[in-house]
Structures are given as structure tokens and as C-alpha cells.
C-alpha atoms as a PDB file:
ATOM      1  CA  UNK A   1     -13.562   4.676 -12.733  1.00  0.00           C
ATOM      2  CA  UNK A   2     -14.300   3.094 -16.536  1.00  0.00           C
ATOM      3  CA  UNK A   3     -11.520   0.803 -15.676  1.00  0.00           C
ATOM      4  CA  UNK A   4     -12.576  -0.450 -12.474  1.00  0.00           C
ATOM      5  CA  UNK A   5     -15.920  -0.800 -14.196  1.00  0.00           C
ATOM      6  CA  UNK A   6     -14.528  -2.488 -16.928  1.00  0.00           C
ATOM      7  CA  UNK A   7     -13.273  -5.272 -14.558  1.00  0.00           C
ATOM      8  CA  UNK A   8     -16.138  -5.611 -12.639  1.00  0.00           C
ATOM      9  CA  UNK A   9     -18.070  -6.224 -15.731  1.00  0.00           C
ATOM     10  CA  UNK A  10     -15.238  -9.040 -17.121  1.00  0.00           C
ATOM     11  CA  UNK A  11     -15.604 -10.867 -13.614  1.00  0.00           C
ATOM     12  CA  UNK A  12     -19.226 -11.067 -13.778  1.00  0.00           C
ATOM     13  CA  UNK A  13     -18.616 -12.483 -17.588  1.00  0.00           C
ATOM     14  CA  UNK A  14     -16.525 -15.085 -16.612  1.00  0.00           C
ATOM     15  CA  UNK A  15     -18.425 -16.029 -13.469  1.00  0.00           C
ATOM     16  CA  UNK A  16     -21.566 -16.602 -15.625  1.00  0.00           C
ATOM     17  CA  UNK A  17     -19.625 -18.262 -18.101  1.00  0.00           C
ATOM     18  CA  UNK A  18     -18.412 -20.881 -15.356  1.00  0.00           C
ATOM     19  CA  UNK A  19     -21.904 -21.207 -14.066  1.00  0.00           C
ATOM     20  CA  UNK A  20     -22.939 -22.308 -17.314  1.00  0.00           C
ATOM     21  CA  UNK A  21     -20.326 -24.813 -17.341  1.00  0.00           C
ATOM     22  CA  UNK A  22     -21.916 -26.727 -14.645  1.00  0.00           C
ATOM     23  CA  UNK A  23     -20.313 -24.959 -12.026  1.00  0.00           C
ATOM     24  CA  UNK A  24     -21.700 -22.333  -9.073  1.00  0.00           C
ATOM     25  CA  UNK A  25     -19.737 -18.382  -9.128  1.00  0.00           C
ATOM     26  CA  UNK A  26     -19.763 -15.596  -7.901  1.00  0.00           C
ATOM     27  CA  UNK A  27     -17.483 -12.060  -8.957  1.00  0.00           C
ATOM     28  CA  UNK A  28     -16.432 -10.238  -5.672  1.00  0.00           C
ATOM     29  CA  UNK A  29     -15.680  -6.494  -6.450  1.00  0.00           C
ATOM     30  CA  UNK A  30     -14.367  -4.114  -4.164  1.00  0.00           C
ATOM     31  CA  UNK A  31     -17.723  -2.349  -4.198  1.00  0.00           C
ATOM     32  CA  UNK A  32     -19.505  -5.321  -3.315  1.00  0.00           C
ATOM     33  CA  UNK A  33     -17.233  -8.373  -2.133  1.00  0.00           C
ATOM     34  CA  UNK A  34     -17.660 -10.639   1.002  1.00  0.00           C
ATOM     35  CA  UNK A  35     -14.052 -11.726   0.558  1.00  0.00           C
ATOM     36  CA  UNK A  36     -10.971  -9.593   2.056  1.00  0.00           C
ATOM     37  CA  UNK A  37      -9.008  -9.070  -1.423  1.00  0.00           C
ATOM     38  CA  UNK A  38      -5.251  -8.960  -0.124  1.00  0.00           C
ATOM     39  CA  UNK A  39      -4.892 -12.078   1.245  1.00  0.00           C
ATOM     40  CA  UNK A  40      -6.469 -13.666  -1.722  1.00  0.00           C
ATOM     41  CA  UNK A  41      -4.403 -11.674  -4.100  1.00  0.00           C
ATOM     42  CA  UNK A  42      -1.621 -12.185  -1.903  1.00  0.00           C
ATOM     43  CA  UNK A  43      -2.055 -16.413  -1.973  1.00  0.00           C
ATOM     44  CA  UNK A  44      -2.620 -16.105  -5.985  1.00  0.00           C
ATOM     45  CA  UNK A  45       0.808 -14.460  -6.455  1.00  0.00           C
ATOM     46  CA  UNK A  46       0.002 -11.828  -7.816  1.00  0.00           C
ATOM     47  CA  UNK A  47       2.221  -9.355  -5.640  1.00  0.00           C
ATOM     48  CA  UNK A  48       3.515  -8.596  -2.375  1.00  0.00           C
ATOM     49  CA  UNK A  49       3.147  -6.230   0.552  1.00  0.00           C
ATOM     50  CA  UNK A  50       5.471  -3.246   0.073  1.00  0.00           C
ATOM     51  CA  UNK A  51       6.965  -1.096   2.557  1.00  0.00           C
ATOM     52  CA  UNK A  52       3.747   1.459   1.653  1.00  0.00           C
ATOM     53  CA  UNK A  53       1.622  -0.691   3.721  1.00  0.00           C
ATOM     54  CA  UNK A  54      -2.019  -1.926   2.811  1.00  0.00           C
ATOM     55  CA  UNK A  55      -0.746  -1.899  -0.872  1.00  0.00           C
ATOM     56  CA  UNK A  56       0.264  -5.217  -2.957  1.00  0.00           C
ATOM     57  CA  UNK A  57       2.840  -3.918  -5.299  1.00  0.00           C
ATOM     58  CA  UNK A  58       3.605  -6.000  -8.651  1.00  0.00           C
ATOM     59  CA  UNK A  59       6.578  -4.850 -10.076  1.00  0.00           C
ATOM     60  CA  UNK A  60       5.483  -5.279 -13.345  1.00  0.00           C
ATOM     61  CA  UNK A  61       1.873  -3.362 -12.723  1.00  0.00           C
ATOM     62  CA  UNK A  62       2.583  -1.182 -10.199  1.00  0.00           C
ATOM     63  CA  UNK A  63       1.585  -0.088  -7.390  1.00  0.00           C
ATOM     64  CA  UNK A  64      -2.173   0.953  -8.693  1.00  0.00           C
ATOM     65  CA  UNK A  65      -3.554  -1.961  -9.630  1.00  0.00           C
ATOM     66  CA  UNK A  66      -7.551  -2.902  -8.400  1.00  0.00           C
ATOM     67  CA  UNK A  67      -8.758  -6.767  -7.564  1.00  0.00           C
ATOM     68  CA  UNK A  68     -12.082  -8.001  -8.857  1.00  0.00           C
ATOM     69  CA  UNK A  69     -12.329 -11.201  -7.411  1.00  0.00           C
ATOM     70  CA  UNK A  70     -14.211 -14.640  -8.915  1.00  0.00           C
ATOM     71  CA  UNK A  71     -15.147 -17.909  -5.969  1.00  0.00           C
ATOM     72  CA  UNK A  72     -16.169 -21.156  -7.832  1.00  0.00           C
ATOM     73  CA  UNK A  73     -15.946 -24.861  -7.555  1.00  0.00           C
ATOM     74  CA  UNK A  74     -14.821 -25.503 -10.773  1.00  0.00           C
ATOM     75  CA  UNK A  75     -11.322 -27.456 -10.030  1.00  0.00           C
ATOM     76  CA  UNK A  76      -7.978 -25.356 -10.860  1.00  0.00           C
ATOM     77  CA  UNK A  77      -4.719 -25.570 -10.456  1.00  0.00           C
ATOM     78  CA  UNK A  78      -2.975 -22.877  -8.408  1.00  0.00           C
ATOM     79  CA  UNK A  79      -0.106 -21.065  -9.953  1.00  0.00           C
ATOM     80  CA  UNK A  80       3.165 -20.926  -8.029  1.00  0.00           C
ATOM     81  CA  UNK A  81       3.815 -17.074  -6.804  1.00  0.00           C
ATOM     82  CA  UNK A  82       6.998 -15.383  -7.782  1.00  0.00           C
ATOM     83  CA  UNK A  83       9.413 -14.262  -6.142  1.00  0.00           C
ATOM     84  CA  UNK A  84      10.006 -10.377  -7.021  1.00  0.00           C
ATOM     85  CA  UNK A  85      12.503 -10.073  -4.587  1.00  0.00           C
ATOM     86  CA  UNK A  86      10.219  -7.373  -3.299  1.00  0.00           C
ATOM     87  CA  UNK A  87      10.569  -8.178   0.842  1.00  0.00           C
ATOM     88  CA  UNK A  88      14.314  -7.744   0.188  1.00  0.00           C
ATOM     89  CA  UNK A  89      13.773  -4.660  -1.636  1.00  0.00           C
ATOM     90  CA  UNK A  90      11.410  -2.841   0.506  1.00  0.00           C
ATOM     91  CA  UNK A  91      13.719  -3.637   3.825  1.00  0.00           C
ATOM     92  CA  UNK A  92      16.364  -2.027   1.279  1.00  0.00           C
ATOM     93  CA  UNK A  93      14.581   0.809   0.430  1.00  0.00           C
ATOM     94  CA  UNK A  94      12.788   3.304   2.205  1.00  0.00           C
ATOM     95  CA  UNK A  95      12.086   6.175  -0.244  1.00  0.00           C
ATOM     96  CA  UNK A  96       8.582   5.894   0.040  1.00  0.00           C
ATOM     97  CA  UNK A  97       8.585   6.454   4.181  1.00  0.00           C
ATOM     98  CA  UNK A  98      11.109   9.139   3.126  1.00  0.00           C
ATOM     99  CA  UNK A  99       9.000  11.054   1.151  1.00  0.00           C
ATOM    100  CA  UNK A 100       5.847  10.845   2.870  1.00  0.00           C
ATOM    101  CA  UNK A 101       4.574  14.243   3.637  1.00  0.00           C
ATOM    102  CA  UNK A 102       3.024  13.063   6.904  1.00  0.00           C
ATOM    103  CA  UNK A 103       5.620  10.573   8.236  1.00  0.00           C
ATOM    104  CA  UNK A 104       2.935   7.786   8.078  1.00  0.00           C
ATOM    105  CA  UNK A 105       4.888   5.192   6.796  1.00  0.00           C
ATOM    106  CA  UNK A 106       7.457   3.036   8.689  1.00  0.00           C
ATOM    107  CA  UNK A 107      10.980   3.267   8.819  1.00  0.00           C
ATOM    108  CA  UNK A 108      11.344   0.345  10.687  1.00  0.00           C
ATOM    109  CA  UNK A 109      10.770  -3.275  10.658  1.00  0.00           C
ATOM    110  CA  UNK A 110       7.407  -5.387  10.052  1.00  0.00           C
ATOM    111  CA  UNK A 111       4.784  -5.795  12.660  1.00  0.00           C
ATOM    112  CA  UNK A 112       2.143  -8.459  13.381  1.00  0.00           C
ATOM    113  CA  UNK A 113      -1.449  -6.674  12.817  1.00  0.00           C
ATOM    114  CA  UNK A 114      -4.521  -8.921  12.845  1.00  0.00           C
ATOM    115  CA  UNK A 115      -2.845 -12.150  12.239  1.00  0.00           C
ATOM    116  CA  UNK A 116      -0.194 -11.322   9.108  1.00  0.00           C
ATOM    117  CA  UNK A 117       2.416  -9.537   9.143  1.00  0.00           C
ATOM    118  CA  UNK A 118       2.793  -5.895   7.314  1.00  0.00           C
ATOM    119  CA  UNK A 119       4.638  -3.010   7.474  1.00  0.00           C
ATOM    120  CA  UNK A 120       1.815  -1.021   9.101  1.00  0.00           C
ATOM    121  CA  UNK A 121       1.774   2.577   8.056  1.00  0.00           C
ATOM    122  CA  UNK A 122      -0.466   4.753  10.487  1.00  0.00           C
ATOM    123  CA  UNK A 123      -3.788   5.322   8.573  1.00  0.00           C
ATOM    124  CA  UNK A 124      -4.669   8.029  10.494  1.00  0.00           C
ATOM    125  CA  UNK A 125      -2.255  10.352   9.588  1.00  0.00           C
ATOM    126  CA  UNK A 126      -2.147   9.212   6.176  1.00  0.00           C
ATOM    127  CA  UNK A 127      -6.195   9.808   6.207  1.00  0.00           C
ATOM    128  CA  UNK A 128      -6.008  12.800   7.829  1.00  0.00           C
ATOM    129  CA  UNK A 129      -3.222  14.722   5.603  1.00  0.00           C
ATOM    130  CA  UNK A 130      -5.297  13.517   2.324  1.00  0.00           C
ATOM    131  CA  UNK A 131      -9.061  14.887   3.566  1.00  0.00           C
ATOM    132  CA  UNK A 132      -8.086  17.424   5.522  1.00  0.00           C
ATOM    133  CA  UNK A 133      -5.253  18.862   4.774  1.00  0.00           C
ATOM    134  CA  UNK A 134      -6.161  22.958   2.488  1.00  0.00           C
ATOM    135  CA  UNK A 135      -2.854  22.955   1.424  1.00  0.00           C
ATOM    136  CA  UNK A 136      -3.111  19.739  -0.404  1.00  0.00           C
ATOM    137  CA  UNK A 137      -5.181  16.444  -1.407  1.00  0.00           C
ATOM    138  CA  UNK A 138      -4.380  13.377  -3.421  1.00  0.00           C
ATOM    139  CA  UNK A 139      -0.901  12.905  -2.384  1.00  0.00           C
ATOM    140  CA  UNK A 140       0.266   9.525  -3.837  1.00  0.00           C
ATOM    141  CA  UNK A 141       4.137  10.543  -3.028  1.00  0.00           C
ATOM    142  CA  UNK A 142       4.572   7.083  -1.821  1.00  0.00           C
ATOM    143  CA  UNK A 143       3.452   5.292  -4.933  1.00  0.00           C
ATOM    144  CA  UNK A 144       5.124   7.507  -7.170  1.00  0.00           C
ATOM    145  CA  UNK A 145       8.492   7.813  -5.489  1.00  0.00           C
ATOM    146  CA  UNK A 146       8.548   3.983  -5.229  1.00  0.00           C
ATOM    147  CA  UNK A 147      11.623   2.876  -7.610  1.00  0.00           C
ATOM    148  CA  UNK A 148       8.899   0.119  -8.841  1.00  0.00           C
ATOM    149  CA  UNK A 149       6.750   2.492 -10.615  1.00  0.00           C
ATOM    150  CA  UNK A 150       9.130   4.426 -12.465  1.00  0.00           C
ATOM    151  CA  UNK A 151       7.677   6.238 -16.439  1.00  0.00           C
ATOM    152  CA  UNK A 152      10.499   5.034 -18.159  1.00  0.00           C
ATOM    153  CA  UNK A 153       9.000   1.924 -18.790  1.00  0.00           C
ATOM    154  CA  UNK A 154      11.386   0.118 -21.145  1.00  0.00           C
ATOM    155  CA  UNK A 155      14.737   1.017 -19.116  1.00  0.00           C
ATOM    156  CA  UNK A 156      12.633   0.134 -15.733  1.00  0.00           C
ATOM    157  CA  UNK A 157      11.860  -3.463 -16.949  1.00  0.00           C
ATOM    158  CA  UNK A 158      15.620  -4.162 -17.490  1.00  0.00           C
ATOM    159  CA  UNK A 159      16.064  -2.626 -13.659  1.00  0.00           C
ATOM    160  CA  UNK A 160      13.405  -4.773 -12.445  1.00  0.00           C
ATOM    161  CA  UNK A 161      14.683  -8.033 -13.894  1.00  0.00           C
ATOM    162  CA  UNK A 162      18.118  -7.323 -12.940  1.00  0.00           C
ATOM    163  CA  UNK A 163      16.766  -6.908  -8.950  1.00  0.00           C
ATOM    164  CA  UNK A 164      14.930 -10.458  -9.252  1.00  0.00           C
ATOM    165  CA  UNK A 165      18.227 -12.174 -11.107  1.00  0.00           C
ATOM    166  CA  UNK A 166      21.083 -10.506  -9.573  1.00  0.00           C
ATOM    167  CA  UNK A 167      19.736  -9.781  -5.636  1.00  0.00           C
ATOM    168  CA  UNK A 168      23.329  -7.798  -5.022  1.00  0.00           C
ATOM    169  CA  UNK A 169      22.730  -5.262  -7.533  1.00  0.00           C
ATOM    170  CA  UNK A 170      20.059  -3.840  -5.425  1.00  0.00           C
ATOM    171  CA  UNK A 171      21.429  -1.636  -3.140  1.00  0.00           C
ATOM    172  CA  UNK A 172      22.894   0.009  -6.198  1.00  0.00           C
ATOM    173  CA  UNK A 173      19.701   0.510  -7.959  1.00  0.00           C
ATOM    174  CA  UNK A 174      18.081   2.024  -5.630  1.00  0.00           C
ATOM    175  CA  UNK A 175      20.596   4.793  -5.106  1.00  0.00           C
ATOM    176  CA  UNK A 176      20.423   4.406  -9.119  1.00  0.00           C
ATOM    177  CA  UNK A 177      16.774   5.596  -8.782  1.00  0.00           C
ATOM    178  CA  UNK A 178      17.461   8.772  -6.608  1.00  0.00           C
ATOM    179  CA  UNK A 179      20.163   9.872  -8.768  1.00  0.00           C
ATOM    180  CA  UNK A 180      18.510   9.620 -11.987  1.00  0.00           C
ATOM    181  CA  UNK A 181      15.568  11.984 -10.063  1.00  0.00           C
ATOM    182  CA  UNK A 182      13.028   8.586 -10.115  1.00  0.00           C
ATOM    183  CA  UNK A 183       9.666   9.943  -8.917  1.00  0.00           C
ATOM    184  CA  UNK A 184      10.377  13.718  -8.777  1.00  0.00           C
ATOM    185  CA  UNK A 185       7.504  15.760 -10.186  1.00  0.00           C
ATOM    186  CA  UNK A 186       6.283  16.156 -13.545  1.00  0.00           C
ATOM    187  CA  UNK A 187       4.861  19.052 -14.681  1.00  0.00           C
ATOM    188  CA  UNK A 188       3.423  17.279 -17.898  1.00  0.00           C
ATOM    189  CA  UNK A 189       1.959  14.512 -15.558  1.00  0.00           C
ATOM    190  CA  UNK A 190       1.100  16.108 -12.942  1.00  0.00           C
ATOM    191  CA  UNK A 191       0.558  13.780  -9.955  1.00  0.00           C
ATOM    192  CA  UNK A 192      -0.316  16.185  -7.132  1.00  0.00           C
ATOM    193  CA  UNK A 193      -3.588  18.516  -6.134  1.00  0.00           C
ATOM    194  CA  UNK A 194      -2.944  21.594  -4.352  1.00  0.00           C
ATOM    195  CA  UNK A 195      -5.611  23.652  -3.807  1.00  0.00           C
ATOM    196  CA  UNK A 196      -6.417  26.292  -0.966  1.00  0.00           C
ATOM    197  CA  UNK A 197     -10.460  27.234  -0.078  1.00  0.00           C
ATOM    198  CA  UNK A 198     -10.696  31.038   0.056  1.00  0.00           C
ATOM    199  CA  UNK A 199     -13.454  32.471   0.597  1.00  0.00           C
ATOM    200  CA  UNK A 200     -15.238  29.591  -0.879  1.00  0.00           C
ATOM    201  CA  UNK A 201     -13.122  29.324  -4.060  1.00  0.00           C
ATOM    202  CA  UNK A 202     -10.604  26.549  -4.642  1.00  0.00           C
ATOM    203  CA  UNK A 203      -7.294  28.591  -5.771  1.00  0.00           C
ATOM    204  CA  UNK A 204      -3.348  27.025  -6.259  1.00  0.00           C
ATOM    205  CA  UNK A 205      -1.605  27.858  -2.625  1.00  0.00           C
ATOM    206  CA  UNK A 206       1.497  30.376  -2.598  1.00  0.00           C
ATOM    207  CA  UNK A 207       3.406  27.368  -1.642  1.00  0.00           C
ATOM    208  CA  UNK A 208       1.735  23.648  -2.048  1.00  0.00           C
ATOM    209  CA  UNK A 209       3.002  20.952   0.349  1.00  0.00           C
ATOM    210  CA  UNK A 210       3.371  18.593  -2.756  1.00  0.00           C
ATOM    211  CA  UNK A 211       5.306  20.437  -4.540  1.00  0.00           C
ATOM    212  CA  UNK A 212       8.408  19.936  -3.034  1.00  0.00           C
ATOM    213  CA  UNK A 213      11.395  17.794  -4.841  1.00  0.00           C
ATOM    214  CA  UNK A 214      12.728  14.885  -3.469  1.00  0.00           C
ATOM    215  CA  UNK A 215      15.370  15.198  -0.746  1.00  0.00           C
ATOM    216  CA  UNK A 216      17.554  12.082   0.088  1.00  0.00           C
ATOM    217  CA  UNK A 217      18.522  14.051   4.068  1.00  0.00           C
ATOM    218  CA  UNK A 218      14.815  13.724   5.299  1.00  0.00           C
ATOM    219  CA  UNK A 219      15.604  10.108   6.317  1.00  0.00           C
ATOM    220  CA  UNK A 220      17.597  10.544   9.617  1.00  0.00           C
ATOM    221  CA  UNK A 221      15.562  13.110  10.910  1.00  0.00           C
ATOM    222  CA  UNK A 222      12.206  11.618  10.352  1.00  0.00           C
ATOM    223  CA  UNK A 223      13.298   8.206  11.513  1.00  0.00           C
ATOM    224  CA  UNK A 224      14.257   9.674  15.065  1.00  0.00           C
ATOM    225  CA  UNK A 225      10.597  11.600  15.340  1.00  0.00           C
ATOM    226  CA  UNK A 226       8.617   8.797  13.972  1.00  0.00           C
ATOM    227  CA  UNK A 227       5.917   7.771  16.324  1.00  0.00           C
ATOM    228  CA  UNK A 228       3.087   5.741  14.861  1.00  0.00           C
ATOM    229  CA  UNK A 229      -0.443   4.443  15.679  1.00  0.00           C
ATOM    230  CA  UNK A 230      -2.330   1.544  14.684  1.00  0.00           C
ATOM    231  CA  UNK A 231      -5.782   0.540  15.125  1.00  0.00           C
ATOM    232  CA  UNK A 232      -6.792  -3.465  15.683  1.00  0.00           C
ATOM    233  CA  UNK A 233     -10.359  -4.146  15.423  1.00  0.00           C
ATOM    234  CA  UNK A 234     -10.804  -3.749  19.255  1.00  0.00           C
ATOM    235  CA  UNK A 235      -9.811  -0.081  18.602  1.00  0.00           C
ATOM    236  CA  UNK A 236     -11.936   0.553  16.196  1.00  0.00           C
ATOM    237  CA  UNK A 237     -15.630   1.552  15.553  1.00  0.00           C
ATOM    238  CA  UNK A 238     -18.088  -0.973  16.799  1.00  0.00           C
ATOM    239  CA  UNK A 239     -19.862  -2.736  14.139  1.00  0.00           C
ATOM    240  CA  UNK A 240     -23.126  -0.551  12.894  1.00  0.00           C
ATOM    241  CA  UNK A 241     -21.520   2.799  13.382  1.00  0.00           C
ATOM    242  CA  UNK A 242     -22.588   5.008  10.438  1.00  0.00           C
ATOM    243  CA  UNK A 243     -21.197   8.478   8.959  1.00  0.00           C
ATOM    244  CA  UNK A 244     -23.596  10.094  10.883  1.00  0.00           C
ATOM    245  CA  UNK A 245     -22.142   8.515  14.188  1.00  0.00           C
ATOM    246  CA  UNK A 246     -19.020  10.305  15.294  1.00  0.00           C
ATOM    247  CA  UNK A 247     -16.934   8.021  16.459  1.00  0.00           C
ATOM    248  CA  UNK A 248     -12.991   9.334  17.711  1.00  0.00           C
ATOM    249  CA  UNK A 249     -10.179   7.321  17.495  1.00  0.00           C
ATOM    250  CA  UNK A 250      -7.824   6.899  20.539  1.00  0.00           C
ATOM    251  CA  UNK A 251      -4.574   7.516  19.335  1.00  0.00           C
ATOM    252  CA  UNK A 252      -3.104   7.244  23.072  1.00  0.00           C
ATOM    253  CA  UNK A 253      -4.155   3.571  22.840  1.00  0.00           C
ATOM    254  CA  UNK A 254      -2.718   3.161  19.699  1.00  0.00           C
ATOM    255  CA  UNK A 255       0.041   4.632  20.143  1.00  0.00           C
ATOM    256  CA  UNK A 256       0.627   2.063  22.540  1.00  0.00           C
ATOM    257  CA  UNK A 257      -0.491  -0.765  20.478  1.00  0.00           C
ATOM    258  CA  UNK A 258       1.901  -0.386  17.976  1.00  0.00           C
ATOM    259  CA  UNK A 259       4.578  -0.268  20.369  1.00  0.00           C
ATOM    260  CA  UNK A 260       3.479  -3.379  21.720  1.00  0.00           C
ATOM    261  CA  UNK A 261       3.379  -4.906  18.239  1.00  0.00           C
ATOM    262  CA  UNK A 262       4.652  -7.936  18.310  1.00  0.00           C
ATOM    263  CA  UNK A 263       7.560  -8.788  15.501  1.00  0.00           C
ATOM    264  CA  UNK A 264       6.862 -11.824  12.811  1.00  0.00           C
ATOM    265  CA  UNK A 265       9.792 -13.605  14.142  1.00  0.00           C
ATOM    266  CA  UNK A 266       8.335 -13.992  18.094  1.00  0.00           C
ATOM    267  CA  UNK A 267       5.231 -14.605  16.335  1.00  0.00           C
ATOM    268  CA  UNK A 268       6.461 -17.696  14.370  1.00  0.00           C
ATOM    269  CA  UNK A 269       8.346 -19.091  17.586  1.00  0.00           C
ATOM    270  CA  UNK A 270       5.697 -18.453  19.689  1.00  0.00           C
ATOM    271  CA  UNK A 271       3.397 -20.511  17.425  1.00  0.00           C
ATOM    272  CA  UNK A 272       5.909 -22.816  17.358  1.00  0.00           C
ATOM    273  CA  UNK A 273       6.310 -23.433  20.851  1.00  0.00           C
ATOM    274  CA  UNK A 274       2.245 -24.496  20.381  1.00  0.00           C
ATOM    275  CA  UNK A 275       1.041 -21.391  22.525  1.00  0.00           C
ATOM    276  CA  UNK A 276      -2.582 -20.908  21.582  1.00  0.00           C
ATOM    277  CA  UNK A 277      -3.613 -17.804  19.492  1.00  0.00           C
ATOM    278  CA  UNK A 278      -5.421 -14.656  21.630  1.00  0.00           C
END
């Protein structure tokens, strides 16, 4: 929280520090924002979308980082993005749908979801194995299994530059990053949070859900069982629904959207073809 804090308070620095230059400004913090944050992020090139879903992943950062955003109209000159090699990586590697608990992230290709394209993990699940599962809460398997957020920090920045310059090599580090037990658990730095409510204490489980060690053979078997939902804005809450308004999802329907998803390459020919936008 201090750091999140911290960068709210840097934005709103700079912002007046612009405005005194002449110039109007305004920090945007995920708090309080009226701009959507990933595709802003995603345009300043500071990352990519990862297999994990909703997430822009940095290789250099992480997985964890937080946006505070600033608008002006002081003139700038864009930076160039990188490429990371990341979109190659992540249809590579699939250790994060692997490990997922909850099967919530996709095995399979990207998906158009309100207008970009993503591989969409199913938010309910993922939701719904975080807040309610008693066995269990604050997972993050996915972001600490992810062979871009390894501890060893100085080996993992030679692995991460030899991905970007040498694009074979990375089949081979990837299986590099299972065999060397990348992401397993840590009892030092502990990464799970499994706790059981008995009779209104909070006690450690006889067996916690993530505890378990990695295991390479979940991926077949998962893959096959995989069904996923998502939820565009017509399947979601109306605008003005509160916490106090219960308001179910329909997975049948979205069930059924996602299999209807349509894939980023007919979405590129169909705009290509000049077939207006639904």
C-alpha cells in the first residue's frame, strides 16, 4: 500500500510541476482515474499482455507492477515500445494456465474481447477461488510460476536477454525454468495464504490447496476439461448496480460467448474487408 501511495503522490508532483510550466495536468491513479490504464500502458511500451490475462507483464519488473497515470498538453515525444519477445513466449509457454488452481487461465489461443485482443482468462473462477475459497486466499500461482518473475534475479536477467536476442533459445528456457524448480514454493517467502474458519477462528488447513509443488503432467488433462466464460459489457451489471444489489452472472451465456469469440486474425480481415464494427 506505501508504494502505491508513494506513486500516487510522485504523479500528482509532476502533474503540478507541468501545470506550473504553462501547461494543464492531471495524475490518474487507479483509485481515482477516468482513463482505462492498460491500453495506455500498453501504447507507452511499457509491457505486454501475458498469457495470465488482464496483466501487462515487463520482463524486467514483473508481473506486479501498478500504473499511476499523468494527461497533459505539454508536447512529448513518444518512446518506441520494445519488443520483449513476450507474445512469442507466452504462446510458448503455458506454466501459468498449468498451474492455476482453478483452471481459469487459457490454454489456447487469443480471443477478441471488447475491441483488443487478450488471452481472456475467466474472471469468475479466478474471483471466485480467491474470495471464496476456506481452503485458501491470495493465490498468485500464476504470477509466481511465470518464468518472467523468477528470485534469482542476476541469473534471470541473462535468461531474459538471451529470449529477446536469440528467439530459438526459448523453447529451451522454458523447460530450463521447470527443471531448475522456477516458481515452486518458498518457505522463507512464503507466497500463499491458507487458512480454514473453524468455529470462527482462522487456523492452517490439514492440507492447503496452495501448497502443492509444481507438476509439469497437469497440462494434458486440464487442457481437455477446460471450459471458460467471459463476460462483455452486455453481460455484465448494468451501470449503477451497487454492493448492496445482487446481481448473478450468467455463466450459460458466457459460456457461450467465449465460444463464439471471435480470433484476432478474422478480426483483422474482417476489418479489412471494410465491414463496419458491431
Amino acid at each position: 500500500m506505501r508504494a502505491y501511495l508513494r506513486g500516487a503522490t510522485m504523479a500528482g508532483v509532476m502533474a503540478a510541476h507541468v501545470r506550473r510550466m504553462g501547461y494543464s495536468a492531471r495524475a490518474h491513479s487507479n483509485a481515482h482515474s477516468e482513463l482505462l490504464h492498460l491500453p495506455a500502458v500498453l501504447m507507452a511500451g511499457l509491457g505486454e499482455l501475458s498469457r495470465i490475462g488482464e496483466l501487462i507483464l515487463n520482463p524486467f519488473i514483473g508481473p506486479r507492477s501498478k500504473s499511476v497515470l499523468i494527461t497533459t498538453d505539454l508536447p512529448l515525444v513518444v518512446d518506441k515500445p520494445i519488443d520483449f519477445g513476450l507474445q512469442a513466449m507466452c504462446n510458448l509457454c503455458m506454466k501459468c494456465a498449468r498451474e492455476c488452481p482453478c483452471n481459469a487461465i487459457p490454454f489456447g489461443p487469443k480471443v477478441m474481447f471488447n475491441g483488443y485482443e487478450i488471452w481472456k482468462p475467466d474472471v469468475e473462477k479466478c474471483g471466485k477461488y480467491r474470495l471464496t475459497n476456506m481452503k485458501g486466499s491470495a493465490c498468485g500461482r500464476c504470477m509466481k510460476t511465470c518464468p518472467y518473475n523468477r528470485e534469482d534475479l542476476v541469473e534471470s536477467e541473462r535468461l531474459l536477454w538471451l529470449s529477446i536476442e536469440v528467439p530459438s533459445s526459448r523453447r529451451q528456457l522454458i523447460e530450463h525454468d521447470d527443471a531448475t524448480g522456477g516458481g515452486q514454493r518458498n518457505a522463507v517467502k512464503r507466497w500463499w495464504f491458507d487458512l480454514e474458519i473453524v468455529d470462527g477462528i482462522a487456523v492452517k488447513p490439514p492440507g492447503g490447496v496452495n501448497e502443492r509443488d509444481l507438476d509439469p503432467s497437469r497440462t494434458d488433462k486440464l487442457a481437455r476439461a477446460q471450459k471458460l466464460a467471459f463476460f462483455p459489457p452486455e453481460l455484465q451489471p448494468p451501470g449503477g448496480t451497487t454492493l448492496q444489489t445482487v446481481a448473478p452472472l450468467d455463466r450459460a451465456a458466457g459460456l457461450g460467448a467465449y465460444a463464439a469469440a471471435e480470433s484476432p486474425l478474422a478480426a483483422r480481415r474482417r476489418r479489412g474487408r471494410g465491414v463496419p464494427e458491431k
